[in-house]
PDB file of N, CA and C in Angstrom:
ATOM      1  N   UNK A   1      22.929 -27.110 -33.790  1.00  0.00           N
ATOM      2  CA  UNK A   1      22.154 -25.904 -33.543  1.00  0.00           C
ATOM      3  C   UNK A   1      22.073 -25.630 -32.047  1.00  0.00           C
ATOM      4  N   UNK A   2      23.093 -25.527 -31.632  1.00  0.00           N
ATOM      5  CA  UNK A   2      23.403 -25.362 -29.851  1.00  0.00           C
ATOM      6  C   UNK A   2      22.841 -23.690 -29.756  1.00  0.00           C
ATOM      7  N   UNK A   3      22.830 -22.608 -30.622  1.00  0.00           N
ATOM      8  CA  UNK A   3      22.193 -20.995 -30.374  1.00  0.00           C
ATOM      9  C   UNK A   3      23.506 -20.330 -29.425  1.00  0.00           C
ATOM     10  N   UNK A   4      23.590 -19.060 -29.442  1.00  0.00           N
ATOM     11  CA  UNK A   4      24.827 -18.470 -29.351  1.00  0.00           C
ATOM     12  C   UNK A   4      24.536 -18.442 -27.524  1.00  0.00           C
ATOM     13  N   UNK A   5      25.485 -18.482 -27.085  1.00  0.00           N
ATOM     14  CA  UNK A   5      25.636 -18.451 -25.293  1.00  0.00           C
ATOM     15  C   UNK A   5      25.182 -17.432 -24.539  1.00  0.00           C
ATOM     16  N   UNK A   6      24.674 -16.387 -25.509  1.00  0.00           N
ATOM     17  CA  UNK A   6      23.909 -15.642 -24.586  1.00  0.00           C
ATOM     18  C   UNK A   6      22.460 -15.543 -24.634  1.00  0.00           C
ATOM     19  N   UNK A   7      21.958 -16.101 -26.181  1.00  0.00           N
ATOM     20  CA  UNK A   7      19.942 -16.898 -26.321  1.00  0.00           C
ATOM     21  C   UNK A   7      20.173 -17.807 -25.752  1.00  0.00           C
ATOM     22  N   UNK A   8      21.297 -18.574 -25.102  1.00  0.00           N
ATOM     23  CA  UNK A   8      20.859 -19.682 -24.409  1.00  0.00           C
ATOM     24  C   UNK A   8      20.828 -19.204 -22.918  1.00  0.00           C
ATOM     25  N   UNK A   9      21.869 -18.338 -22.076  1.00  0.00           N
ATOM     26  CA  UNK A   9      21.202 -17.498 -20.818  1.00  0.00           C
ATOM     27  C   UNK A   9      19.948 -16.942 -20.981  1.00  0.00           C
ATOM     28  N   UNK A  10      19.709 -16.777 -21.964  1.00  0.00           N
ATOM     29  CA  UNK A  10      18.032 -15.560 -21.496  1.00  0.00           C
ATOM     30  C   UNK A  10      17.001 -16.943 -21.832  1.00  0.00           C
ATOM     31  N   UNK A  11      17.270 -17.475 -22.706  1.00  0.00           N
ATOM     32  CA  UNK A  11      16.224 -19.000 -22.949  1.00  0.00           C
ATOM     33  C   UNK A  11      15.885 -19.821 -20.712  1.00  0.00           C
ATOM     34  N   UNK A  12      17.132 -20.018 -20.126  1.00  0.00           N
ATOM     35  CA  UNK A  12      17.176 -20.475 -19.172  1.00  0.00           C
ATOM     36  C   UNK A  12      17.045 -18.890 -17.925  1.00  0.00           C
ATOM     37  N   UNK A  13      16.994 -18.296 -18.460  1.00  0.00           N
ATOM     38  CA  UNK A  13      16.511 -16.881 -17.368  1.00  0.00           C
ATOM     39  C   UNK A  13      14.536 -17.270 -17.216  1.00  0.00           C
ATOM     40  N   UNK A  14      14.530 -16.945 -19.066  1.00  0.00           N
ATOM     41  CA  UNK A  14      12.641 -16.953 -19.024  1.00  0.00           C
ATOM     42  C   UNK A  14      12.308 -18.474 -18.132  1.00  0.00           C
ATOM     43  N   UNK A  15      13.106 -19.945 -18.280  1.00  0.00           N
ATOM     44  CA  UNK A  15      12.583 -20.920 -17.339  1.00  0.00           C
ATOM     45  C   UNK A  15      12.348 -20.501 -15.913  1.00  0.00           C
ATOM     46  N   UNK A  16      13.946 -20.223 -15.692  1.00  0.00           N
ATOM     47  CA  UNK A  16      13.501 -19.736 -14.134  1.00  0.00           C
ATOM     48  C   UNK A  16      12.645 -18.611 -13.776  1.00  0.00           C
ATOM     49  N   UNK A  17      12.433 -17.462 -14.397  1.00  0.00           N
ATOM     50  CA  UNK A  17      11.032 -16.775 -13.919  1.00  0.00           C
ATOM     51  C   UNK A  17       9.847 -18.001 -14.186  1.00  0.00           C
ATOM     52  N   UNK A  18       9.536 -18.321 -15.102  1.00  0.00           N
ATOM     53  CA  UNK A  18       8.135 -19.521 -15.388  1.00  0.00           C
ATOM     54  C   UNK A  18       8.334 -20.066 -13.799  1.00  0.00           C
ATOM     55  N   UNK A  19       9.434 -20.943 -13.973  1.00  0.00           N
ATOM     56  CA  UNK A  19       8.950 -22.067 -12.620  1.00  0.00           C
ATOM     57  C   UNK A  19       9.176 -20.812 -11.374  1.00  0.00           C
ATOM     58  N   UNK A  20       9.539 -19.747 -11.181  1.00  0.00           N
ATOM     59  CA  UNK A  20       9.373 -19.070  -9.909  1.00  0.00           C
ATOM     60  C   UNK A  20       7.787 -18.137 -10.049  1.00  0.00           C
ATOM     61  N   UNK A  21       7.567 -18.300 -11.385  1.00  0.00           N
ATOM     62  CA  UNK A  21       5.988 -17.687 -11.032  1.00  0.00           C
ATOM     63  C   UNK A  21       5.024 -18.951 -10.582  1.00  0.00           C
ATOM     64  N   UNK A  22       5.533 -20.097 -10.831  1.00  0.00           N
ATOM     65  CA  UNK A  22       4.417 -20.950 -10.810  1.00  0.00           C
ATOM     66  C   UNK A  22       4.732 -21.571  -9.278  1.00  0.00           C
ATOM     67  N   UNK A  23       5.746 -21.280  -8.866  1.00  0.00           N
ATOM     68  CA  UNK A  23       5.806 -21.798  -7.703  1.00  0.00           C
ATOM     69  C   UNK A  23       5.173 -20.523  -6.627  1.00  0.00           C
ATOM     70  N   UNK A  24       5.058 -19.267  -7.101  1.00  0.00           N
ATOM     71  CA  UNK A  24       4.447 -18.369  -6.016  1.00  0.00           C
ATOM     72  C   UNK A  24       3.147 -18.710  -5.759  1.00  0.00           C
ATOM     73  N   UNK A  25       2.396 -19.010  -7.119  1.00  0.00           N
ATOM     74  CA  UNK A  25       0.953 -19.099  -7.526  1.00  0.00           C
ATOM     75  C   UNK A  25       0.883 -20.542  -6.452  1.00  0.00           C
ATOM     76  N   UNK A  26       1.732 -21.385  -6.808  1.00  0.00           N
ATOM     77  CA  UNK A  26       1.636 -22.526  -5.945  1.00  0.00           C
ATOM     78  C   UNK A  26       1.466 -22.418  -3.924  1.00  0.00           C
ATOM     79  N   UNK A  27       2.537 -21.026  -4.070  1.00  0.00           N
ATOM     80  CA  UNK A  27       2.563 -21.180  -2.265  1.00  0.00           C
ATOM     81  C   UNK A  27       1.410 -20.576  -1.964  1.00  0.00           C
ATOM     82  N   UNK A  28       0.797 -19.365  -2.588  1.00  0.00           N
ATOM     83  CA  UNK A  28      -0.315 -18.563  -2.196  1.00  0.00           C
ATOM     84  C   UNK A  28      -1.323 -19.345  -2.379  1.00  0.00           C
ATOM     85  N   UNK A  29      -1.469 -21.005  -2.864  1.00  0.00           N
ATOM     86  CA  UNK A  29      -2.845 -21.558  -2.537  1.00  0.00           C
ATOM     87  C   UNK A  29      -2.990 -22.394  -1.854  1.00  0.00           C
ATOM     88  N   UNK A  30      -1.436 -23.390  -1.579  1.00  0.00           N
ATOM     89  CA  UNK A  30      -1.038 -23.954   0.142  1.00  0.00           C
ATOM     90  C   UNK A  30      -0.546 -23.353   0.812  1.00  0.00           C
ATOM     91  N   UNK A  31      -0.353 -22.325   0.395  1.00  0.00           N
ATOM     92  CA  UNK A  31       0.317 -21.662   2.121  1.00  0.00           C
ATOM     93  C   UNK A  31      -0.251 -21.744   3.094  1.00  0.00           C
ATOM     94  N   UNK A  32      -1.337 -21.173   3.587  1.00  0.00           N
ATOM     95  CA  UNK A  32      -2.453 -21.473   4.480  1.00  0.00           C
ATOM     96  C   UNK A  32      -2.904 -22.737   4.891  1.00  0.00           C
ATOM     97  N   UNK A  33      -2.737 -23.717   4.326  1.00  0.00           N
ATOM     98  CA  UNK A  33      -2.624 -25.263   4.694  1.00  0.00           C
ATOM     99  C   UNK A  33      -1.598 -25.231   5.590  1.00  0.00           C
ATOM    100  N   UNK A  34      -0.238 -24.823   5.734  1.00  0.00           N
ATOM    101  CA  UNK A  34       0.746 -25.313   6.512  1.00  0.00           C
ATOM    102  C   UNK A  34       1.418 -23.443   7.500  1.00  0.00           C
ATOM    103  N   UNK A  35      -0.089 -23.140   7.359  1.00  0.00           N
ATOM    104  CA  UNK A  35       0.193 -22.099   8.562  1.00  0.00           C
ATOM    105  C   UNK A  35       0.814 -20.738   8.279  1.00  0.00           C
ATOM    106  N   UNK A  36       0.735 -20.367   6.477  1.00  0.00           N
ATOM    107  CA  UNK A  36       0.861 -18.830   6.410  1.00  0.00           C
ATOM    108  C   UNK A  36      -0.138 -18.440   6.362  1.00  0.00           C
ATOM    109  N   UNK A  37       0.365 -17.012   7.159  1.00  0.00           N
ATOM    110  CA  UNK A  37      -0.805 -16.261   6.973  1.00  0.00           C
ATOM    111  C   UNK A  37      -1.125 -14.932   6.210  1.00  0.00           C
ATOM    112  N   UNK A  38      -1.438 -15.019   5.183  1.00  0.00           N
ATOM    113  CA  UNK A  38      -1.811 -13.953   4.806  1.00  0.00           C
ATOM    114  C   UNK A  38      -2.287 -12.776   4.394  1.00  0.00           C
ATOM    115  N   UNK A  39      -3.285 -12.616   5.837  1.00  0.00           N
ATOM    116  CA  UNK A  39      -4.205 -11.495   5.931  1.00  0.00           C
ATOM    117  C   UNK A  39      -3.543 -10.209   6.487  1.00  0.00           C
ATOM    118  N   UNK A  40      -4.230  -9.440   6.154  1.00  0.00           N
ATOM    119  CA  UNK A  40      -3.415  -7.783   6.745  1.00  0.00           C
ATOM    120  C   UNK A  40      -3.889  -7.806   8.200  1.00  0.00           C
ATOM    121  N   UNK A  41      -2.740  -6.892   8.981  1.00  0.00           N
ATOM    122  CA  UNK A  41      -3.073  -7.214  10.640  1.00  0.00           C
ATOM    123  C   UNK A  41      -4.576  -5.794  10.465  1.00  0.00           C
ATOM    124  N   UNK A  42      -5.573  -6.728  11.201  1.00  0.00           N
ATOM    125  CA  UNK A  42      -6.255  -5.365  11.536  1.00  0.00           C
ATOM    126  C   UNK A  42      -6.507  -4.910  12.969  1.00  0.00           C
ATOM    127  N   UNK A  43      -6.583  -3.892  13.077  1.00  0.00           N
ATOM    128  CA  UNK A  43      -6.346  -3.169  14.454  1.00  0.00           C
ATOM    129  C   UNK A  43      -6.620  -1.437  14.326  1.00  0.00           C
ATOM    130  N   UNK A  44      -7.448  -1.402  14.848  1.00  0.00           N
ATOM    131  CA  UNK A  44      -8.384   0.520  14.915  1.00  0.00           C
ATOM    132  C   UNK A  44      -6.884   0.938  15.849  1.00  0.00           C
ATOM    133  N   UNK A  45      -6.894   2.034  14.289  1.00  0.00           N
ATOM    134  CA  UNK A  45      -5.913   3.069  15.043  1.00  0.00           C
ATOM    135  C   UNK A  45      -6.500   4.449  15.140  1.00  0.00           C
ATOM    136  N   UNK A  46      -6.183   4.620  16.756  1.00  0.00           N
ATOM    137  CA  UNK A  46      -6.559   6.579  16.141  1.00  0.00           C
ATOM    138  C   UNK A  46      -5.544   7.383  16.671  1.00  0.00           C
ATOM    139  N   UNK A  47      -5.619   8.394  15.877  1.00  0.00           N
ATOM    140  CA  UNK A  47      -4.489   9.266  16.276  1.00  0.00           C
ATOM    141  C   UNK A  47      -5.276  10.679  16.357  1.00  0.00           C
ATOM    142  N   UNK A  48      -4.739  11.374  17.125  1.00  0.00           N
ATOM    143  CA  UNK A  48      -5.357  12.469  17.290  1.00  0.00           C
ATOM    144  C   UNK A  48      -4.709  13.665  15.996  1.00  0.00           C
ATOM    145  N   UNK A  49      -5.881  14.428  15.751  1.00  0.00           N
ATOM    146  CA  UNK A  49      -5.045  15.572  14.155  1.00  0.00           C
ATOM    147  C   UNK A  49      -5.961  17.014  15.140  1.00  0.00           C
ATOM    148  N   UNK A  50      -4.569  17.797  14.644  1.00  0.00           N
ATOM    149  CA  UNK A  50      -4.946  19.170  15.065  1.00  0.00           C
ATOM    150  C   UNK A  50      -4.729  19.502  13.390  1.00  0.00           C
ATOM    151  N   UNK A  51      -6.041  20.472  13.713  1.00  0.00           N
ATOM    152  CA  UNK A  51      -6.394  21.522  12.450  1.00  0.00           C
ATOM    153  C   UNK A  51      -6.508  22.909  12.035  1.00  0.00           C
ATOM    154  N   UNK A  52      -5.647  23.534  11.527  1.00  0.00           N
ATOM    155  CA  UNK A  52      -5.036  24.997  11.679  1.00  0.00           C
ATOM    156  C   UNK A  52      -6.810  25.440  10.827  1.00  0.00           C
ATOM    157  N   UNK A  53      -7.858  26.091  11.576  1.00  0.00           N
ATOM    158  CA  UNK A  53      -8.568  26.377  11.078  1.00  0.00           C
ATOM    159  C   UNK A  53      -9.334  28.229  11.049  1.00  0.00           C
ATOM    160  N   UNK A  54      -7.879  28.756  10.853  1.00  0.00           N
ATOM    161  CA  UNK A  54      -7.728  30.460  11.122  1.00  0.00           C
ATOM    162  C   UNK A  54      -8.847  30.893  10.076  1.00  0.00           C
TER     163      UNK A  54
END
């Protein structure tokens, strides 16, 4: 019962998404242990707006 060669590509597709979701979930909770960072840059921007107010 080896399953035809192409349920066995999508059988080993769904592994590799599993272990690449579990390894994201994994970096996003050490990442920051070994120096990512992942906060948004903040920094006040202004820009000036002209307003057509005829």
């Amino acid at each position: 019962m080896s399953g035809t060669p192409m349920g066995r590509l999508i059988k080993y597709f769904l592994y590799l998404v599993v272990l690449a979701t579990i390894g994201l979930v994994i970096y996003a909770y050490v990442g920051p242990w070994f120096g990512a960072d992942f906060d948004a840059p903040t920094a006040e921007v202004r820009k000036p707006v002209v307003l057509n107010a005829d």
